[in-house]
PDB file of N, CA and C in Angstrom:
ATOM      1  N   UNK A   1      97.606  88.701 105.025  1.00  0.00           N
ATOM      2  CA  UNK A   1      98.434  89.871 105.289  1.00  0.00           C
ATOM      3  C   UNK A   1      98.198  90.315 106.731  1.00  0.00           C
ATOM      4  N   UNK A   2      99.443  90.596 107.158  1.00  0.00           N
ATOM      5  CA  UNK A   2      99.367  91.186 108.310  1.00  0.00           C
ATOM      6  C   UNK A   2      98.277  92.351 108.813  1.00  0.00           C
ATOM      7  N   UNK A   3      97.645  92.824 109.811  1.00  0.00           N
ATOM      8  CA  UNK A   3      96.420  93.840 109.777  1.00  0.00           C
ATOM      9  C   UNK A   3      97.119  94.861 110.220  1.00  0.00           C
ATOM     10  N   UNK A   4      98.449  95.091 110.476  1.00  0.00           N
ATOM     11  CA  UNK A   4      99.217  96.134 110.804  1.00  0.00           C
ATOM     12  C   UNK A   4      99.764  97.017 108.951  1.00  0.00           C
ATOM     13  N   UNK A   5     100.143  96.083 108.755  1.00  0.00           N
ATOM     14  CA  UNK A   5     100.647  96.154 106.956  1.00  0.00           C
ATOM     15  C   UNK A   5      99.547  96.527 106.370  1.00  0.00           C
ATOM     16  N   UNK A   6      98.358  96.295 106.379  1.00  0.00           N
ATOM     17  CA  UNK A   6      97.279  96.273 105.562  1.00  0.00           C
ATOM     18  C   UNK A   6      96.736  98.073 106.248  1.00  0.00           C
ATOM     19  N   UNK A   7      96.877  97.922 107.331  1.00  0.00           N
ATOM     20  CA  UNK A   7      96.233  99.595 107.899  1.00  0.00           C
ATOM     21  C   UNK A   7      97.456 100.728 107.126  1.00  0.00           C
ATOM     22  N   UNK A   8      98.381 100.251 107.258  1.00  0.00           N
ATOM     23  CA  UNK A   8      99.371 101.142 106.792  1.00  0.00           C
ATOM     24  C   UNK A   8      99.383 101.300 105.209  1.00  0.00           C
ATOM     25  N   UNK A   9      99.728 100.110 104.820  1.00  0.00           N
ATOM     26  CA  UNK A   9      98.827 100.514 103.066  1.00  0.00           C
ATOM     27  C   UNK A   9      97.869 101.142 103.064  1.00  0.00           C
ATOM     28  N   UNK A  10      97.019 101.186 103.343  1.00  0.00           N
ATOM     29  CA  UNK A  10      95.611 101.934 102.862  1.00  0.00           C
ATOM     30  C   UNK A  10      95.625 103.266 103.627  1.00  0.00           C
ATOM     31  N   UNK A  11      96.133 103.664 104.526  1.00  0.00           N
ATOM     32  CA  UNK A  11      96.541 104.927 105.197  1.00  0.00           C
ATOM     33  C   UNK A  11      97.363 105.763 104.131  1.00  0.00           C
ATOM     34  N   UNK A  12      98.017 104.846 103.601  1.00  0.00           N
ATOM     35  CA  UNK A  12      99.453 105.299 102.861  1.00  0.00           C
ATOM     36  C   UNK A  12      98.284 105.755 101.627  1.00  0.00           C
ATOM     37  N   UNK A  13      97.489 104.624 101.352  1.00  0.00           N
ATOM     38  CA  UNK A  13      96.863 105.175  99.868  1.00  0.00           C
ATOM     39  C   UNK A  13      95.720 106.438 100.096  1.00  0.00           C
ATOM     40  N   UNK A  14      95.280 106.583 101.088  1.00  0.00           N
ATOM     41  CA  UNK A  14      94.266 107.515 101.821  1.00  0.00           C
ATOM     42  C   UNK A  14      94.989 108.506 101.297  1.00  0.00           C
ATOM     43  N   UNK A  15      96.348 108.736 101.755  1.00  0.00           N
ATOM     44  CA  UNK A  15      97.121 109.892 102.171  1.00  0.00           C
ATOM     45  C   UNK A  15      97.565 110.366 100.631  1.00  0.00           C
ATOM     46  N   UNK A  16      97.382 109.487  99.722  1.00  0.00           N
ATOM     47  CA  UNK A  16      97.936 109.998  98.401  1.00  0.00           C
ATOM     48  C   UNK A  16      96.804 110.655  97.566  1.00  0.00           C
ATOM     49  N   UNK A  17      95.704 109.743  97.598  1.00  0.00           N
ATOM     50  CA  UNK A  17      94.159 110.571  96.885  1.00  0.00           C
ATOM     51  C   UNK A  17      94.112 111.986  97.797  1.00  0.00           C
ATOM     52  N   UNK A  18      94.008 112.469  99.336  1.00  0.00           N
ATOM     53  CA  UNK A  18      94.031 113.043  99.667  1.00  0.00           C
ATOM     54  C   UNK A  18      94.441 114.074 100.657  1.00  0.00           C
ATOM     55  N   UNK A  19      95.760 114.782 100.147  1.00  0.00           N
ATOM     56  CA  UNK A  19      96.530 115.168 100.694  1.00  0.00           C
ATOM     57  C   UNK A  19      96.018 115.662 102.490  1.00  0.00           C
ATOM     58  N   UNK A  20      94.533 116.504 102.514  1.00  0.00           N
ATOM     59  CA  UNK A  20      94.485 116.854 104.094  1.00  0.00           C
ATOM     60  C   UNK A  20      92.752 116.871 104.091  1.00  0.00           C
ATOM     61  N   UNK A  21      92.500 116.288 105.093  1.00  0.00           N
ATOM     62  CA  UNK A  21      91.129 115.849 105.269  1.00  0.00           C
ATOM     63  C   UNK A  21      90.841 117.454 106.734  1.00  0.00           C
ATOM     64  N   UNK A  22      89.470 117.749 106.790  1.00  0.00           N
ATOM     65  CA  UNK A  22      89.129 118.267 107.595  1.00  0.00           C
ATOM     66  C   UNK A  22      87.750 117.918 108.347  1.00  0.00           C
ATOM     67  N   UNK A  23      88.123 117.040 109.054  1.00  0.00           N
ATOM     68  CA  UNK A  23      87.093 116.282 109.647  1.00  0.00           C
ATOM     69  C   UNK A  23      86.260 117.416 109.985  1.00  0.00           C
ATOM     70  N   UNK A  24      85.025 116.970 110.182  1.00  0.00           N
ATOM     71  CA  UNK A  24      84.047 117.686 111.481  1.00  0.00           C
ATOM     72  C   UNK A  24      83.512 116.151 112.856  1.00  0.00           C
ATOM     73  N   UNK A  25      83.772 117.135 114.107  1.00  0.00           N
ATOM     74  CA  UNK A  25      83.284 115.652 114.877  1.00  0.00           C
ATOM     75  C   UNK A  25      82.105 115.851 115.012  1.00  0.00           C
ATOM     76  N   UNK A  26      80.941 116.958 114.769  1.00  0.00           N
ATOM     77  CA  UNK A  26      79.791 116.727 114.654  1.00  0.00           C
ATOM     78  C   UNK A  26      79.197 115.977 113.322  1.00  0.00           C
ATOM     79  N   UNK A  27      79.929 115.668 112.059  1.00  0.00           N
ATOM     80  CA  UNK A  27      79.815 115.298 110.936  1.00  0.00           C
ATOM     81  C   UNK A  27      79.569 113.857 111.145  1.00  0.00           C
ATOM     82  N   UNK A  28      78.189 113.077 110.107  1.00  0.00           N
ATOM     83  CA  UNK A  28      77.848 111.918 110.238  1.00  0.00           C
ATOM     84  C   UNK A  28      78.373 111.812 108.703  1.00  0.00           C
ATOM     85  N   UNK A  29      78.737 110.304 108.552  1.00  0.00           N
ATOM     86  CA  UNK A  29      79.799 109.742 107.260  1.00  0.00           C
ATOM     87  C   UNK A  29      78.993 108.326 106.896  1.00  0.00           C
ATOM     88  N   UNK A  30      79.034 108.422 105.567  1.00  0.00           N
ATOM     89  CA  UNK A  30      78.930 107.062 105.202  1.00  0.00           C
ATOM     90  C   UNK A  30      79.987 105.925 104.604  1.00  0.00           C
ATOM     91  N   UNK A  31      79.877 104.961 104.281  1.00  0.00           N
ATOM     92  CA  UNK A  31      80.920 104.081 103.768  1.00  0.00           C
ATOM     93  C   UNK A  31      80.616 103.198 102.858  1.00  0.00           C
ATOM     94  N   UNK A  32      80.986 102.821 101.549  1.00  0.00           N
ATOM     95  CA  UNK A  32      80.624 101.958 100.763  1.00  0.00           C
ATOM     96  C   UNK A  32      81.913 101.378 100.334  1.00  0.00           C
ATOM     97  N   UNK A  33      81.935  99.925 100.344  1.00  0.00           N
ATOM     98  CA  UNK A  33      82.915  99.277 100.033  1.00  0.00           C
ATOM     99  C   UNK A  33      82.843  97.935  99.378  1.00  0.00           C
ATOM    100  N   UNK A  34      83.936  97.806  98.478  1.00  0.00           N
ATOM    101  CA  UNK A  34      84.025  96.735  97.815  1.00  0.00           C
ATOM    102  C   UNK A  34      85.290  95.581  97.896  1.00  0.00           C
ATOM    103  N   UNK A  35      84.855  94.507  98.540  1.00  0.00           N
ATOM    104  CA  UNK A  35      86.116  93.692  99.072  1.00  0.00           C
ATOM    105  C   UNK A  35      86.665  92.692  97.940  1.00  0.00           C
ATOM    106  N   UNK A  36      87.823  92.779  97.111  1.00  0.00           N
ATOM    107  CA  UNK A  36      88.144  91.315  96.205  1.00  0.00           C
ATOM    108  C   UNK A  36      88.794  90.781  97.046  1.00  0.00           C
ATOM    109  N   UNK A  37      88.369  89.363  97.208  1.00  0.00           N
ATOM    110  CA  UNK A  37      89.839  88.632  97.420  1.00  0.00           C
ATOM    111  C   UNK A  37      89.389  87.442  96.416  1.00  0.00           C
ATOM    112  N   UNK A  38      91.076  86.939  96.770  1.00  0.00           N
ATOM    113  CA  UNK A  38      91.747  86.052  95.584  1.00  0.00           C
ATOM    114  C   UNK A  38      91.146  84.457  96.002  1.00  0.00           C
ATOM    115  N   UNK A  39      90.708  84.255  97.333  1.00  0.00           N
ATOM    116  CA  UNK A  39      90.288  82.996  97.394  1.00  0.00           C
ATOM    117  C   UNK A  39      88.984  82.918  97.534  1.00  0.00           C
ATOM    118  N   UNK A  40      88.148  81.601  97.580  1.00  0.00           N
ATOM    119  CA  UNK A  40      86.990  81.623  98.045  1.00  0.00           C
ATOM    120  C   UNK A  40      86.999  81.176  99.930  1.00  0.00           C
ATOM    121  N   UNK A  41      88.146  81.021 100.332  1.00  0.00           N
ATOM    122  CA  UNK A  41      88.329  80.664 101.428  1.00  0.00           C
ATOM    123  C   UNK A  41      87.283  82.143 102.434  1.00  0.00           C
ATOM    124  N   UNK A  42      86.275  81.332 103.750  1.00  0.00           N
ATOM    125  CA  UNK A  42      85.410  82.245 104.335  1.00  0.00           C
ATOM    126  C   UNK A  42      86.517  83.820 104.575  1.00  0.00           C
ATOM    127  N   UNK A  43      85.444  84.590 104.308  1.00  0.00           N
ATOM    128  CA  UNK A  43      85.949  85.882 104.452  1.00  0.00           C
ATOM    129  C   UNK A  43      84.995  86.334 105.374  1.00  0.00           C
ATOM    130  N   UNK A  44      85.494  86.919 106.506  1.00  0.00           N
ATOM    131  CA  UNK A  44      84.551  87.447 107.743  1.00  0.00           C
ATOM    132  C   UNK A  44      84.341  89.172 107.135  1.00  0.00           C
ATOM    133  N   UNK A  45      83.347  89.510 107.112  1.00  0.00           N
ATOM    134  CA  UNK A  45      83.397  90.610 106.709  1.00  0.00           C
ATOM    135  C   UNK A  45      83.456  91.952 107.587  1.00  0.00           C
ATOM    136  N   UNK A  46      83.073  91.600 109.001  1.00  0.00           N
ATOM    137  CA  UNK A  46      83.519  92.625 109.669  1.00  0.00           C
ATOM    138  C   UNK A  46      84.503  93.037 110.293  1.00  0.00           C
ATOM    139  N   UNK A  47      85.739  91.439 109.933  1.00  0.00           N
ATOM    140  CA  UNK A  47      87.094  92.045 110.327  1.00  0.00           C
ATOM    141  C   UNK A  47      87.610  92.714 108.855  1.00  0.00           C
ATOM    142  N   UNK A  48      87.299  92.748 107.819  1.00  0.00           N
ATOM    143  CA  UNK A  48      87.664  93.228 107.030  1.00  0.00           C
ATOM    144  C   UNK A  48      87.678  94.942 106.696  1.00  0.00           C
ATOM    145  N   UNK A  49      86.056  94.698 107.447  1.00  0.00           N
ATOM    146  CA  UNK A  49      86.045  96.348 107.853  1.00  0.00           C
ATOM    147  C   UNK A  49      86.447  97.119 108.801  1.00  0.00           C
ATOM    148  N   UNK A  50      86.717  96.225 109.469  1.00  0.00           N
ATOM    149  CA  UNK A  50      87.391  96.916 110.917  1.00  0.00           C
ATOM    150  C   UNK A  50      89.150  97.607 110.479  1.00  0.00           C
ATOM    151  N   UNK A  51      89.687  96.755 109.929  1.00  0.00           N
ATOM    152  CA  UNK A  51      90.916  97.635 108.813  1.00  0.00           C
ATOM    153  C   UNK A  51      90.725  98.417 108.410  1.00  0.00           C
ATOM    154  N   UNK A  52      89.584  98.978 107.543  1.00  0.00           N
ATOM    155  CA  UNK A  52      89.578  99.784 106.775  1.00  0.00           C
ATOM    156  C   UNK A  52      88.848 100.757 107.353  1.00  0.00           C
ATOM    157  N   UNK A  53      87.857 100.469 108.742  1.00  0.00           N
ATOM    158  CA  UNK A  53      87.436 101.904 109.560  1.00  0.00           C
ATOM    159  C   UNK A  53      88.735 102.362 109.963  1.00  0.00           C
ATOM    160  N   UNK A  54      89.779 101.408 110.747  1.00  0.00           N
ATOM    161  CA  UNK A  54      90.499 101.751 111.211  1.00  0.00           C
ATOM    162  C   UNK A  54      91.905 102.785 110.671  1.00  0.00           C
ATOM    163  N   UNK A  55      91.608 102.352 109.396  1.00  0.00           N
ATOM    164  CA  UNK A  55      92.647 102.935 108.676  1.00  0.00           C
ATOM    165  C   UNK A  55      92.571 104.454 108.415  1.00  0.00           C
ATOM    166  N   UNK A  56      90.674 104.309 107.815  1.00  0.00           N
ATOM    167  CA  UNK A  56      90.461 105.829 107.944  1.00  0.00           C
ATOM    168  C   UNK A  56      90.402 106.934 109.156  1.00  0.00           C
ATOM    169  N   UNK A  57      90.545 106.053 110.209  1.00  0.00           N
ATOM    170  CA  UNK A  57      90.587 107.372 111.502  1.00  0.00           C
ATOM    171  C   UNK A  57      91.668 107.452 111.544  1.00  0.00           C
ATOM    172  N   UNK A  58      92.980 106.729 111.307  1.00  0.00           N
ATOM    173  CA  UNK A  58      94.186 107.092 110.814  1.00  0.00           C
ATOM    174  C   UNK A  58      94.650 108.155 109.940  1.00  0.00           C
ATOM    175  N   UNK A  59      94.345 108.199 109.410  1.00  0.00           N
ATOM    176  CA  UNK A  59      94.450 108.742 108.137  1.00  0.00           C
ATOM    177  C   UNK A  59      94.148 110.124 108.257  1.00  0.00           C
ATOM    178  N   UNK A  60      92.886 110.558 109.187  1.00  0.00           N
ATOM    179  CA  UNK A  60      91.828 111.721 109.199  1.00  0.00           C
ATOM    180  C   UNK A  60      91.175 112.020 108.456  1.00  0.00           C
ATOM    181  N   UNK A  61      90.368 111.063 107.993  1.00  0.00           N
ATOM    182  CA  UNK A  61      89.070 110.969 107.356  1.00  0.00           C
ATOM    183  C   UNK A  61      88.005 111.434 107.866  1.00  0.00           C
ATOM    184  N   UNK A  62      88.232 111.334 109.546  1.00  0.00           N
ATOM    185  CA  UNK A  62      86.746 111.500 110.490  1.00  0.00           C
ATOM    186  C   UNK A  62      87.837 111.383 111.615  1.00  0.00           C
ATOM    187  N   UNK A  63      87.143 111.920 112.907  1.00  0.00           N
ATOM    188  CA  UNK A  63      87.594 111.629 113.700  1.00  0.00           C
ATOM    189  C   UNK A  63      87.429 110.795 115.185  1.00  0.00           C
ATOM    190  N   UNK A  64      86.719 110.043 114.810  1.00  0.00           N
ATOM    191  CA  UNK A  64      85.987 108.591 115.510  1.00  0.00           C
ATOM    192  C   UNK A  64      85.202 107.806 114.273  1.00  0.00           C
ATOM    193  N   UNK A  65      85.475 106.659 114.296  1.00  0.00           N
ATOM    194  CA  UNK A  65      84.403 105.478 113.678  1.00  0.00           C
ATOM    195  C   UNK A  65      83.146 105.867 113.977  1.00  0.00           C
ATOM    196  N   UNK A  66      82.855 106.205 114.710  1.00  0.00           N
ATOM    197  CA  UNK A  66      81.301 106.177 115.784  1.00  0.00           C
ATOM    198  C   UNK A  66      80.588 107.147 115.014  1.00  0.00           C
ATOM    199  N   UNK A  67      81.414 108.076 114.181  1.00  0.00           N
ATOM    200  CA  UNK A  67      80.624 109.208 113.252  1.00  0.00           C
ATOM    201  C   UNK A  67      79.732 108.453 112.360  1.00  0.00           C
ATOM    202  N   UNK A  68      80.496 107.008 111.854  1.00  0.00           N
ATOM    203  CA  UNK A  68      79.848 105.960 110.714  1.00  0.00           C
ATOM    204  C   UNK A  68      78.615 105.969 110.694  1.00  0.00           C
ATOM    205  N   UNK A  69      77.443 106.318 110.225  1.00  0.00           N
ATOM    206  CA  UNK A  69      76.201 105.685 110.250  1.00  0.00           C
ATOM    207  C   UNK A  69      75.537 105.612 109.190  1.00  0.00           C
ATOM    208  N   UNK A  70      76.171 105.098 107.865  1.00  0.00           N
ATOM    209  CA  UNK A  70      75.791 104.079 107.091  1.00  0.00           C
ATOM    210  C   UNK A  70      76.788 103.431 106.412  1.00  0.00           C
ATOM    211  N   UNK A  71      76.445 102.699 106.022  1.00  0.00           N
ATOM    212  CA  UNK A  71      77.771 101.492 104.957  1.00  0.00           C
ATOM    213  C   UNK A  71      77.024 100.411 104.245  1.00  0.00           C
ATOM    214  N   UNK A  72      77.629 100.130 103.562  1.00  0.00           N
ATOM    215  CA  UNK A  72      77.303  99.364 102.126  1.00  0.00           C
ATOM    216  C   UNK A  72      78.488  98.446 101.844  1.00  0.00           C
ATOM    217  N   UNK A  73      78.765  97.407 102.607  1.00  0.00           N
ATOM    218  CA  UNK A  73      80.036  96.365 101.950  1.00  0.00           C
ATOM    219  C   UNK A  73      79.785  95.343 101.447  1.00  0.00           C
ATOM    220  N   UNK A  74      80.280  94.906 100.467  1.00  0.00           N
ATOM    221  CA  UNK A  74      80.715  93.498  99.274  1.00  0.00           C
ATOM    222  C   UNK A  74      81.570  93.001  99.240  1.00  0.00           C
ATOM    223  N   UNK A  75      81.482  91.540  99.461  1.00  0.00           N
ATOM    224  CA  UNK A  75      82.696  90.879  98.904  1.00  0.00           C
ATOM    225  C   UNK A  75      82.968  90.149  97.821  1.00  0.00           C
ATOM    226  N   UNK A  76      83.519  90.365  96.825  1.00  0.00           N
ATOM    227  CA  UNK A  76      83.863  89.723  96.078  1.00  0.00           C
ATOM    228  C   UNK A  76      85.178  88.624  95.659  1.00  0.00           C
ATOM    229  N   UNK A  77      84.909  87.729  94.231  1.00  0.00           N
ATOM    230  CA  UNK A  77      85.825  87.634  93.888  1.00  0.00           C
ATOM    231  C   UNK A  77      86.861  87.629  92.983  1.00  0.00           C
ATOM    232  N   UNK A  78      88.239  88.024  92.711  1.00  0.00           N
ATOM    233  CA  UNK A  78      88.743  88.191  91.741  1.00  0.00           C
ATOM    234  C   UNK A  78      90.420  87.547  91.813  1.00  0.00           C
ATOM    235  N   UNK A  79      91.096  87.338  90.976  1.00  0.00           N
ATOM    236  CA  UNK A  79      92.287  87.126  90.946  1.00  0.00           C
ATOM    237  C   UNK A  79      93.457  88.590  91.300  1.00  0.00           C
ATOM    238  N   UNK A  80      93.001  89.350  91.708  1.00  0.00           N
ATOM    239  CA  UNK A  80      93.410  90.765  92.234  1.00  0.00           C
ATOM    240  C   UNK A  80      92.838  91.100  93.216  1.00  0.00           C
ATOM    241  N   UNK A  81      93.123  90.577  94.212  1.00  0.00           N
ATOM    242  CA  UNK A  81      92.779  91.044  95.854  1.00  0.00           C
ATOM    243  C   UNK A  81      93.279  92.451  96.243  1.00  0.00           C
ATOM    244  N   UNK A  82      91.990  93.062  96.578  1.00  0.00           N
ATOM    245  CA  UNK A  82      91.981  94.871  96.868  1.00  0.00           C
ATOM    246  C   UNK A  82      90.863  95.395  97.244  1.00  0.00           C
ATOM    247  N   UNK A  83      90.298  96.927  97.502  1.00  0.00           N
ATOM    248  CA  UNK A  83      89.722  97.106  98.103  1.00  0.00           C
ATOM    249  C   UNK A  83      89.226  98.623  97.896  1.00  0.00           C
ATOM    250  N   UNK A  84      88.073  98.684  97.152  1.00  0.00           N
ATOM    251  CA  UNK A  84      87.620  99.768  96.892  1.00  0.00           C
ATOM    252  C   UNK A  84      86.381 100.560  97.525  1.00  0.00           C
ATOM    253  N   UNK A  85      86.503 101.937  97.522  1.00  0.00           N
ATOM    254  CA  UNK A  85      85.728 102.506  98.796  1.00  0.00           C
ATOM    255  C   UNK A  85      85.725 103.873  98.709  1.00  0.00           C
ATOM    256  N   UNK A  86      84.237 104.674  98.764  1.00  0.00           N
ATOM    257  CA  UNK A  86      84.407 106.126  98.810  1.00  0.00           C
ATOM    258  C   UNK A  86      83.175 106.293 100.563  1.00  0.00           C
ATOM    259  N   UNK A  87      83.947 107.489 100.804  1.00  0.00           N
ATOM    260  CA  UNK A  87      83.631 107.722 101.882  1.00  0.00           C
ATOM    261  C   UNK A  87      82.995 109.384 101.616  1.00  0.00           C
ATOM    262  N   UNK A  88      81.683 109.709 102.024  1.00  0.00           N
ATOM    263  CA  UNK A  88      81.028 110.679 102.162  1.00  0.00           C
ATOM    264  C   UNK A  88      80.163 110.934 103.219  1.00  0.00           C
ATOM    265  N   UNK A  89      80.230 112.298 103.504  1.00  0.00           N
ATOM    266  CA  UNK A  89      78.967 113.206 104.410  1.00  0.00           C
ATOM    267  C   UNK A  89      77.847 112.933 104.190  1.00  0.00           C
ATOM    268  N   UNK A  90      77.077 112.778 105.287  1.00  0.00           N
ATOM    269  CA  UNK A  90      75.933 112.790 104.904  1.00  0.00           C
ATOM    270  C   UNK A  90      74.733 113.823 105.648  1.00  0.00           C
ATOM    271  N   UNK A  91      73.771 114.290 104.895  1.00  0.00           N
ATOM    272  CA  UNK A  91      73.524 115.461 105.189  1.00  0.00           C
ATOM    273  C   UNK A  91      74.192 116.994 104.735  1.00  0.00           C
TER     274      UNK A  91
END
């Protein structure tokens, strides 16, 4: 999938769990995520996350990546390629 299509889906789905985010830019965030995909073909995992940081500063989740300072990602596999993920404050 395109990484333009893929930011916009998940922006789009950001935007439906949560109607209005109120960042803080002094606020430090964590990230935990869970990657399916459908093949076993190599999966790089930090372009995978790079979508999905990217999506959330889209979105206004936070307002820089750089707030990130912890994360937890997996990849898995399943016959349902998707992508699950909660994002919290920390402190």
């Amino acid at each position: 999938m395109d990484s333009r299509i893929y930011k916009d889906l998940v922006v789009g789905r950001i935007l439906e769990q949560h109607a209005r985010f109120d960042p803080n830019p002094l606020a430090s965030y964590g990230l935990q995520a869970l990657f399916f995909r459908s093949s076993r073909r190599r999966a790089d995992l930090d372009n995978l996350l790079r979508g999905l940081l990217d999506a959330c500063t889209i979105a206004g989740v936070w307002d820089d990546d750089s707030q990130l300072h912890e994360l937890l990602a997996t990849v898995e596999h399943d016959v349902d390629p998707r992508v699950q993920f909660m994002v919290y404050r920390r402190g």
